[in-house]
PDB file of N, CA and C in Angstrom:
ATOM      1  N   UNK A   1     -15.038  -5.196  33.720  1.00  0.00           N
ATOM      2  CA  UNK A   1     -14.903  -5.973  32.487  1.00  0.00           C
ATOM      3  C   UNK A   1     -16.114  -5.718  31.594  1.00  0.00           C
ATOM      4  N   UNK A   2     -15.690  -5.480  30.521  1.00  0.00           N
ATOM      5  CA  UNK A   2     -16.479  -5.261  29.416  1.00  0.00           C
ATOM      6  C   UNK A   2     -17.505  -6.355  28.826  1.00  0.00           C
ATOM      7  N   UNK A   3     -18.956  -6.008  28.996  1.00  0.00           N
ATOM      8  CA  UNK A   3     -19.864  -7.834  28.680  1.00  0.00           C
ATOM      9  C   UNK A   3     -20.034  -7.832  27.238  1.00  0.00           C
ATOM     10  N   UNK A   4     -19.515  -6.978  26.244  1.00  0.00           N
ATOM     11  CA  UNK A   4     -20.170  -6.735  24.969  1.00  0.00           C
ATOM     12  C   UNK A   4     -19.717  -7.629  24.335  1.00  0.00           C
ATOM     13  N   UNK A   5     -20.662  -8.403  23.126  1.00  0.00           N
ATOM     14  CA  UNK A   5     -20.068  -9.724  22.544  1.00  0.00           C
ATOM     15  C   UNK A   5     -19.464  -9.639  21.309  1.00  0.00           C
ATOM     16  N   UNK A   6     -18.491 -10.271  21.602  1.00  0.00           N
ATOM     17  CA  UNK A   6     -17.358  -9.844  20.472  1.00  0.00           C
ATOM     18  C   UNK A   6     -17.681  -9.859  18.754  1.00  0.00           C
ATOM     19  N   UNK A   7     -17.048  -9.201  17.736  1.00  0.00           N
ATOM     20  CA  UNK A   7     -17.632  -9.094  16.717  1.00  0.00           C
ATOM     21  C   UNK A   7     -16.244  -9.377  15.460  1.00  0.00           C
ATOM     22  N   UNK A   8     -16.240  -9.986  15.167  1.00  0.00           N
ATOM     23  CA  UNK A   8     -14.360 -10.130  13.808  1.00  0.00           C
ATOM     24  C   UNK A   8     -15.099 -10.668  12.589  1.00  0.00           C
ATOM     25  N   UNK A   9     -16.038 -10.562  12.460  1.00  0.00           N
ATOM     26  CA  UNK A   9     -16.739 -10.349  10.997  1.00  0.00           C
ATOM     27  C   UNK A   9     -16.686 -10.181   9.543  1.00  0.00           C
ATOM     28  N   UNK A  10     -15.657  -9.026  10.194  1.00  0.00           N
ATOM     29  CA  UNK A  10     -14.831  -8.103   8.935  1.00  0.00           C
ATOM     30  C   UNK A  10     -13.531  -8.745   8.864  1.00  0.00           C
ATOM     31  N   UNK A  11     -12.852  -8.690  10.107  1.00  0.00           N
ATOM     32  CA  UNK A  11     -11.703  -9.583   9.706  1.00  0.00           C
ATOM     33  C   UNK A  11     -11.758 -10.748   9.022  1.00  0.00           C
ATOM     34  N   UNK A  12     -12.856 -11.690   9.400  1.00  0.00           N
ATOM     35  CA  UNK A  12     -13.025 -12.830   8.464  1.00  0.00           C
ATOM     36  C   UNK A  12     -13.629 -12.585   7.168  1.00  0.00           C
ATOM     37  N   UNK A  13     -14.035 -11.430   6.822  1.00  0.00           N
ATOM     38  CA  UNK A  13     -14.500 -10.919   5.345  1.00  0.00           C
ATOM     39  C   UNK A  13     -12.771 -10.913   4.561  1.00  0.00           C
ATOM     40  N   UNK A  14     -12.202 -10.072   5.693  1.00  0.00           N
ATOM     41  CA  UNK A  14     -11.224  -9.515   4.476  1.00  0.00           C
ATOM     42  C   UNK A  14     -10.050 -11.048   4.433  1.00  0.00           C
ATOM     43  N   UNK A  15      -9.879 -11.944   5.603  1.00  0.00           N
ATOM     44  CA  UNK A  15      -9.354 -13.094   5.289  1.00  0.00           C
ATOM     45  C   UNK A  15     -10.067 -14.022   4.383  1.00  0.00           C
ATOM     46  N   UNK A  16     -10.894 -14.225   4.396  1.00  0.00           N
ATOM     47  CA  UNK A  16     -11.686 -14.785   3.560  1.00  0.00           C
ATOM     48  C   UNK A  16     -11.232 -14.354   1.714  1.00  0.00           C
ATOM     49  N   UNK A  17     -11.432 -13.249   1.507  1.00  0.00           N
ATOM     50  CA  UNK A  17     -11.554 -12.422   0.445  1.00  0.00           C
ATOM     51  C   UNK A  17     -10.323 -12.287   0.071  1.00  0.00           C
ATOM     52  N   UNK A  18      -9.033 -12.686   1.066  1.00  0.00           N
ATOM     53  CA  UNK A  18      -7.200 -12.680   0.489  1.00  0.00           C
ATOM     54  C   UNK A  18      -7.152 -14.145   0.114  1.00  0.00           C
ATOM     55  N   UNK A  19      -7.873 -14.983   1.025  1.00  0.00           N
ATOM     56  CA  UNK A  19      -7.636 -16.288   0.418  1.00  0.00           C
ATOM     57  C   UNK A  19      -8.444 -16.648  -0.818  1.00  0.00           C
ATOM     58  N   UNK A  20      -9.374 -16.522  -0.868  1.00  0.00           N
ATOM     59  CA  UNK A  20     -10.023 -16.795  -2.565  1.00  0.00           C
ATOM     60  C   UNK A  20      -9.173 -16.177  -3.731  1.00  0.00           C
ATOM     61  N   UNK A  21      -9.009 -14.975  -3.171  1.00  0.00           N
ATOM     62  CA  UNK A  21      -7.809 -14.459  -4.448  1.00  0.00           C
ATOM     63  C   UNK A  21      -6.534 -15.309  -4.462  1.00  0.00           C
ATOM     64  N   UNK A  22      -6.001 -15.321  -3.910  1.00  0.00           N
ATOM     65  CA  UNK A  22      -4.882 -16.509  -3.836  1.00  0.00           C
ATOM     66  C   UNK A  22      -5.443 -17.671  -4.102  1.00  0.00           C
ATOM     67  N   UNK A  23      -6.040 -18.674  -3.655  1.00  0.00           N
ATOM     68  CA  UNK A  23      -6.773 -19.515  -4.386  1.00  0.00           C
ATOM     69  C   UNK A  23      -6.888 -19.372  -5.858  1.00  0.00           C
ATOM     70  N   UNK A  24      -7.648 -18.079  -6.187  1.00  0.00           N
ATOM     71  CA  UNK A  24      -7.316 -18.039  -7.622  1.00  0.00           C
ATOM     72  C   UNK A  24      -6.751 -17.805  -8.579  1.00  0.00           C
ATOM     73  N   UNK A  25      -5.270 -17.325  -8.250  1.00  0.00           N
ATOM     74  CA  UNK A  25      -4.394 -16.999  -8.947  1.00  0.00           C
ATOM     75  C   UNK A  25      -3.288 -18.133  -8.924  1.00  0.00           C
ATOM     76  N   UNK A  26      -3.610 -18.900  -7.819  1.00  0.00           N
ATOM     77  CA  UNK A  26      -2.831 -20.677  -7.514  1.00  0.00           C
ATOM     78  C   UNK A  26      -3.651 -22.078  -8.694  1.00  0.00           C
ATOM     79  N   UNK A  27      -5.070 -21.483  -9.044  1.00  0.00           N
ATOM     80  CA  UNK A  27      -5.850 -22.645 -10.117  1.00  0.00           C
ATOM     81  C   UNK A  27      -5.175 -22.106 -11.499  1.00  0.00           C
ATOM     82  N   UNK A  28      -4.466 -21.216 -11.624  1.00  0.00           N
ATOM     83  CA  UNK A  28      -4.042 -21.200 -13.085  1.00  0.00           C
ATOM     84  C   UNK A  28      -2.619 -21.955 -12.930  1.00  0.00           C
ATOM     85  N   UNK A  29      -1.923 -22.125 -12.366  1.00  0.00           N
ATOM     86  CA  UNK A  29      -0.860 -23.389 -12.259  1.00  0.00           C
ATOM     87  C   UNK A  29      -0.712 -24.658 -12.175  1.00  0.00           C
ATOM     88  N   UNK A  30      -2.464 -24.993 -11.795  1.00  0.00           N
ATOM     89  CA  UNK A  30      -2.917 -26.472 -12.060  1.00  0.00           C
ATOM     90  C   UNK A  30      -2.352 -26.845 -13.756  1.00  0.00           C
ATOM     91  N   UNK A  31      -1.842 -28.313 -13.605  1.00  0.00           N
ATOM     92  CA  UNK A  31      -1.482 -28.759 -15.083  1.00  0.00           C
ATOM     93  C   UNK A  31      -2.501 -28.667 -16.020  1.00  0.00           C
ATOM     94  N   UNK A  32      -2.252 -28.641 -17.017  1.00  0.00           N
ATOM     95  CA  UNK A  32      -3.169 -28.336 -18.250  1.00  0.00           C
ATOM     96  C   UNK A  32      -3.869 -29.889 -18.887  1.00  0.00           C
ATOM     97  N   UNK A  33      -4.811 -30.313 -18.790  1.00  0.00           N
ATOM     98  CA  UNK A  33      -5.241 -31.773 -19.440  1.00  0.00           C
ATOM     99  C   UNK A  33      -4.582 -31.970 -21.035  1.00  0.00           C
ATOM    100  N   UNK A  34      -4.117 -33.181 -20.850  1.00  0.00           N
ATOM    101  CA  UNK A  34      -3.060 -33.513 -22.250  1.00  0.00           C
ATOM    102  C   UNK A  34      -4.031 -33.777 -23.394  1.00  0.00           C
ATOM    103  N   UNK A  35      -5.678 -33.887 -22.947  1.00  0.00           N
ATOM    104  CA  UNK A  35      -6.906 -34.307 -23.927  1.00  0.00           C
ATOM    105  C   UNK A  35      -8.089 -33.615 -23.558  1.00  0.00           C
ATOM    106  N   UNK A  36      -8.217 -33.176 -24.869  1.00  0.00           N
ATOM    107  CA  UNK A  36      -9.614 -32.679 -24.479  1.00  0.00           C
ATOM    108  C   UNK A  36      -9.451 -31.212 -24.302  1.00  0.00           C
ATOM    109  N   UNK A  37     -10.528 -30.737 -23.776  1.00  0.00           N
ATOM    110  CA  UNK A  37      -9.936 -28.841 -23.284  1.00  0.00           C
ATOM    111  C   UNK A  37      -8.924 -28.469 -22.270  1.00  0.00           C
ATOM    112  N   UNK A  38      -7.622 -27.895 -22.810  1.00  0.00           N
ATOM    113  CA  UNK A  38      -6.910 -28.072 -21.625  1.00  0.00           C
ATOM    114  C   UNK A  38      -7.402 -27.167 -20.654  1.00  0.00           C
ATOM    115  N   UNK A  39      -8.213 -26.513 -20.534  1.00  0.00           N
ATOM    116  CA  UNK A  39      -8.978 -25.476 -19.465  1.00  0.00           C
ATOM    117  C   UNK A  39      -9.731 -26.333 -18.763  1.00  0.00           C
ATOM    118  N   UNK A  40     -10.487 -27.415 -19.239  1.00  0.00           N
ATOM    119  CA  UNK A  40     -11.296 -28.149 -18.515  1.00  0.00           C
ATOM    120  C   UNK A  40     -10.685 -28.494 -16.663  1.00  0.00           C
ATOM    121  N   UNK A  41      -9.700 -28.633 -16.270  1.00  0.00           N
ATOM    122  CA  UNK A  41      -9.152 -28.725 -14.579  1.00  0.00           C
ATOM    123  C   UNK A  41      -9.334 -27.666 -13.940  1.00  0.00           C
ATOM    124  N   UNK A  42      -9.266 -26.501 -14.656  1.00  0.00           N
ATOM    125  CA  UNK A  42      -9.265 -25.472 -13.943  1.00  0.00           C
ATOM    126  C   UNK A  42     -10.452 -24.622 -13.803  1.00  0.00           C
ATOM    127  N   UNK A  43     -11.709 -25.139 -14.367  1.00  0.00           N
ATOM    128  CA  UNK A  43     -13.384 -24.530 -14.003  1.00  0.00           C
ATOM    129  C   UNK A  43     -13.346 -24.661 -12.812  1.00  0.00           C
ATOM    130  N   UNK A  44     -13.320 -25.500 -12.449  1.00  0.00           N
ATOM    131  CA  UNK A  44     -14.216 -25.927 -10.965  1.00  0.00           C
ATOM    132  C   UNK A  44     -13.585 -25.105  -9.917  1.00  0.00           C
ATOM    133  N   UNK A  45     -11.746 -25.036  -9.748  1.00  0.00           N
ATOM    134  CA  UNK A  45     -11.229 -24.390  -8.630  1.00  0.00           C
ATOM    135  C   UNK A  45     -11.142 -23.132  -8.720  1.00  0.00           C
ATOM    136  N   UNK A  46     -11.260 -22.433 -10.190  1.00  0.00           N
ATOM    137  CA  UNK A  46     -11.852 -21.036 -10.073  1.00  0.00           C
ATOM    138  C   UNK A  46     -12.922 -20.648  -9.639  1.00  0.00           C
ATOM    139  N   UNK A  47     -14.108 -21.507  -9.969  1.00  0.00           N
ATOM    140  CA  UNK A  47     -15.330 -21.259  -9.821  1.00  0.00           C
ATOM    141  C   UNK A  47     -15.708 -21.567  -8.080  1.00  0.00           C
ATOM    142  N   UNK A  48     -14.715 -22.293  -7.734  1.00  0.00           N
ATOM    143  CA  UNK A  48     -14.383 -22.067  -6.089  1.00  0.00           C
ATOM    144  C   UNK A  48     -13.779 -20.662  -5.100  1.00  0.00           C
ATOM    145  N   UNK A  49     -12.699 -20.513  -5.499  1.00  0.00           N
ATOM    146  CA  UNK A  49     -12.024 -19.243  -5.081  1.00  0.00           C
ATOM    147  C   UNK A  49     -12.554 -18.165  -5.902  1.00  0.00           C
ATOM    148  N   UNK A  50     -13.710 -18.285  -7.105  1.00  0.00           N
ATOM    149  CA  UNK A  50     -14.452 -16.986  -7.366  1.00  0.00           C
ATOM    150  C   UNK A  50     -16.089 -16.603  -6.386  1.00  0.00           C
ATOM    151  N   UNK A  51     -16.574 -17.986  -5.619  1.00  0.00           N
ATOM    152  CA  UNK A  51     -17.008 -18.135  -4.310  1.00  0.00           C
ATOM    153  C   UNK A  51     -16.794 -17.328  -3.612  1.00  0.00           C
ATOM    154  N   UNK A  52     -15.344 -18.094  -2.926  1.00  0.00           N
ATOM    155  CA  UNK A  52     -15.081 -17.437  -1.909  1.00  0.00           C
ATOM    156  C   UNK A  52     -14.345 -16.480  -1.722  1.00  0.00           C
ATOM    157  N   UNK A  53     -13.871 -15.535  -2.750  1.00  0.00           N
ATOM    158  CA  UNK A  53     -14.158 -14.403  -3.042  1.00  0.00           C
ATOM    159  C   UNK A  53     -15.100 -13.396  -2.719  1.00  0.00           C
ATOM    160  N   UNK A  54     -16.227 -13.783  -3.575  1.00  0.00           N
ATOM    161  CA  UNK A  54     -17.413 -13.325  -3.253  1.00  0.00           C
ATOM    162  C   UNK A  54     -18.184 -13.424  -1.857  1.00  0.00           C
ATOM    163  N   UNK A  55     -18.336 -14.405  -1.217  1.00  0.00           N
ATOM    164  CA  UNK A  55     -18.563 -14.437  -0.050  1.00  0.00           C
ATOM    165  C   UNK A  55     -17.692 -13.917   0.734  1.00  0.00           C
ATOM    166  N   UNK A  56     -16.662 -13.282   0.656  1.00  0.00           N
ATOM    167  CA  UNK A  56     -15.889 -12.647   1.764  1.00  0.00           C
ATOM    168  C   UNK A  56     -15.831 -11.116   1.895  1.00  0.00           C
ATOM    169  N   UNK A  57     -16.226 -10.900   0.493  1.00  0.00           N
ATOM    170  CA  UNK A  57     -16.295  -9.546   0.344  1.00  0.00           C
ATOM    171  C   UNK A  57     -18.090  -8.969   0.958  1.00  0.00           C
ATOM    172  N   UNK A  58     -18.944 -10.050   0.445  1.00  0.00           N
ATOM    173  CA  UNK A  58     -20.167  -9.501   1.101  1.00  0.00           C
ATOM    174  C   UNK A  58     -20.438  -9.782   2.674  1.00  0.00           C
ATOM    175  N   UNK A  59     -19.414 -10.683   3.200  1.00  0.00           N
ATOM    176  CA  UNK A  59     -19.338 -10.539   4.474  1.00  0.00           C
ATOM    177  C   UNK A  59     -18.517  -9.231   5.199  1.00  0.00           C
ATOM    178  N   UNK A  60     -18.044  -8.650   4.615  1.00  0.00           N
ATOM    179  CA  UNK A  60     -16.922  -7.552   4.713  1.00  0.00           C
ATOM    180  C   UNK A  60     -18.273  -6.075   4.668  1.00  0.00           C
ATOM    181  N   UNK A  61     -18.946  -6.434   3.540  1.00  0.00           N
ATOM    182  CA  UNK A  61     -19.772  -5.434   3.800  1.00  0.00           C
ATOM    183  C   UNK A  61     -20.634  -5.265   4.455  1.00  0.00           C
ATOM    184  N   UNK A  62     -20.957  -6.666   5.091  1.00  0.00           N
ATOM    185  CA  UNK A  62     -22.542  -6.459   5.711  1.00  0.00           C
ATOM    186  C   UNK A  62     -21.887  -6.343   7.488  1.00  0.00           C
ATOM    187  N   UNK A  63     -20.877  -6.426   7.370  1.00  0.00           N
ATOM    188  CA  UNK A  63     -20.421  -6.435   8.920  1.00  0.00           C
ATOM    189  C   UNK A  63     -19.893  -5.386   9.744  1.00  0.00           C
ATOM    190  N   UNK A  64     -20.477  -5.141  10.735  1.00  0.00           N
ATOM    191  CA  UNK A  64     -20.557  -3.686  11.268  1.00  0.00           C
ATOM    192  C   UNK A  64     -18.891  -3.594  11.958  1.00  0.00           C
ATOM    193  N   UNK A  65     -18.876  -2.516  10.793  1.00  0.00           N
ATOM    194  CA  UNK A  65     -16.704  -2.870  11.554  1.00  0.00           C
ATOM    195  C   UNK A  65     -16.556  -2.037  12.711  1.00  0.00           C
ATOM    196  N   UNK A  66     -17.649  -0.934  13.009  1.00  0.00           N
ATOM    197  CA  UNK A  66     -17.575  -0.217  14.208  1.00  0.00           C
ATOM    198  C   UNK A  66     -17.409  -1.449  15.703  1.00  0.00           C
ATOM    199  N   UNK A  67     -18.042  -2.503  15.527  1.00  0.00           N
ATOM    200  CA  UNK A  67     -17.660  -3.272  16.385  1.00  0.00           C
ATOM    201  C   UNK A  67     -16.815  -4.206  16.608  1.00  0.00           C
ATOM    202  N   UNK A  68     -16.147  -4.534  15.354  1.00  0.00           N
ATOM    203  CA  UNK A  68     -14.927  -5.409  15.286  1.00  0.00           C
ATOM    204  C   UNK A  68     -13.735  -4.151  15.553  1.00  0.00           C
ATOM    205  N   UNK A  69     -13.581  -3.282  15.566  1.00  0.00           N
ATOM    206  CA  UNK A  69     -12.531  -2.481  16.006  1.00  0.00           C
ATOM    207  C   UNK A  69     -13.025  -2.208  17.899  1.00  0.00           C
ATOM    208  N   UNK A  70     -14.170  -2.420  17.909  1.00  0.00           N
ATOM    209  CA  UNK A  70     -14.026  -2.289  19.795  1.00  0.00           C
ATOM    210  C   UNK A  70     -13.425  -3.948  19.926  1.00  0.00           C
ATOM    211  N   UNK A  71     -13.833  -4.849  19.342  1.00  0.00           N
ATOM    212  CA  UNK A  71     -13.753  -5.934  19.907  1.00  0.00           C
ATOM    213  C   UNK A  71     -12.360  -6.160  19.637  1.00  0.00           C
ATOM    214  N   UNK A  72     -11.530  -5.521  19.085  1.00  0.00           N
ATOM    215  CA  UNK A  72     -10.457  -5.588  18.586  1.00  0.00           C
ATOM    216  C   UNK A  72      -9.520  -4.681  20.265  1.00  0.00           C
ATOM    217  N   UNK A  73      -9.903  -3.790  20.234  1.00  0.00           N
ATOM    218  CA  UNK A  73      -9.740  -3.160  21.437  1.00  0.00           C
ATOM    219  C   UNK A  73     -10.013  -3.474  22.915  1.00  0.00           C
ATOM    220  N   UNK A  74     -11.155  -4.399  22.568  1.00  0.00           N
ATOM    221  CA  UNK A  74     -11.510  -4.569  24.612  1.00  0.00           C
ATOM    222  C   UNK A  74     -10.130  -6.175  24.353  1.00  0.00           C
ATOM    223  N   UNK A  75      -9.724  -6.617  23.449  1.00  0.00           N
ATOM    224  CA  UNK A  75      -8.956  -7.731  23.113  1.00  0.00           C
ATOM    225  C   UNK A  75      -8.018  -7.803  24.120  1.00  0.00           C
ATOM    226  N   UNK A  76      -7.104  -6.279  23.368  1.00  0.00           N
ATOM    227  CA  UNK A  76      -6.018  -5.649  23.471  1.00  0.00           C
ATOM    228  C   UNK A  76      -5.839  -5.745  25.152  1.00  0.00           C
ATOM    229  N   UNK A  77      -7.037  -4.644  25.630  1.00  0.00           N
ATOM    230  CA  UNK A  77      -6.910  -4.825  26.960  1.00  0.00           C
ATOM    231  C   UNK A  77      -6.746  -5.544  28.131  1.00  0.00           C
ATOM    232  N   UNK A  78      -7.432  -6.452  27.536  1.00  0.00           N
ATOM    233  CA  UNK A  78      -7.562  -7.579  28.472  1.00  0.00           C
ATOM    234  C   UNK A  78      -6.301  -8.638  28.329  1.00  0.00           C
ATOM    235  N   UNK A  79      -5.226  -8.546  26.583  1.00  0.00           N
ATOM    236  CA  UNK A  79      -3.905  -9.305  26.935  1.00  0.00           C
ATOM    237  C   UNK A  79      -3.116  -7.886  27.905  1.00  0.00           C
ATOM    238  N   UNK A  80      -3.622  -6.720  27.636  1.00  0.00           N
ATOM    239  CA  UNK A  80      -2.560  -6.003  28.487  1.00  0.00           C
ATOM    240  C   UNK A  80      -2.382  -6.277  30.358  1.00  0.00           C
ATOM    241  N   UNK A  81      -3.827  -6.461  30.723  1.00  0.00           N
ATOM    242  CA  UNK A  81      -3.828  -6.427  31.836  1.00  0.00           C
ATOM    243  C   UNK A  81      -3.539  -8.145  32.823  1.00  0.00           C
ATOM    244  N   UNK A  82      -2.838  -8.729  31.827  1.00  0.00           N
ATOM    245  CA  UNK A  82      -1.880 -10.261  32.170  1.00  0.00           C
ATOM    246  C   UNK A  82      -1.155  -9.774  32.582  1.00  0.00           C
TER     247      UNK A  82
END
């Protein structure tokens, strides 16, 4: 058995980085305020999913995917050998 400690880094970069986009293409369907700026509802949850966006993508880069594809692999093995 393999002791090396597992690494999904990248996978959570690039999940991360599908959900902020979705997130932000879901804050432009928020209702529009009947007073005032009707843009005003929709700063904040862009300025959220433009976050986490960003944080998913620099987690995507800084994460060594050479090891999320072993860890992806010793995975595999170990449901194979059930």
């Amino acid at each position: 058995m393999n002791n090396q400690k597992s690494d999904f880094s990248a996978l959570t970069g690039i999940v991360t980085t599908l959900v902020g986009i979705i997130y932000l293409i879901m804050c432009y369907f928020v209702p529009r305020a009947p007073m005032g700026d009707p843009l005003d509802p929709i700063y904040f949850p862009a300025g959220l999913g433009v976050l986490l966006t960003g944080f998913g993508v620099i987690l995507f880069i800084k994460s060594d995917k050479s090891v999320m594809v072993q860890s992806i692999k010793n995975l595999n093995q170990m449901s194979t050998k059930r």
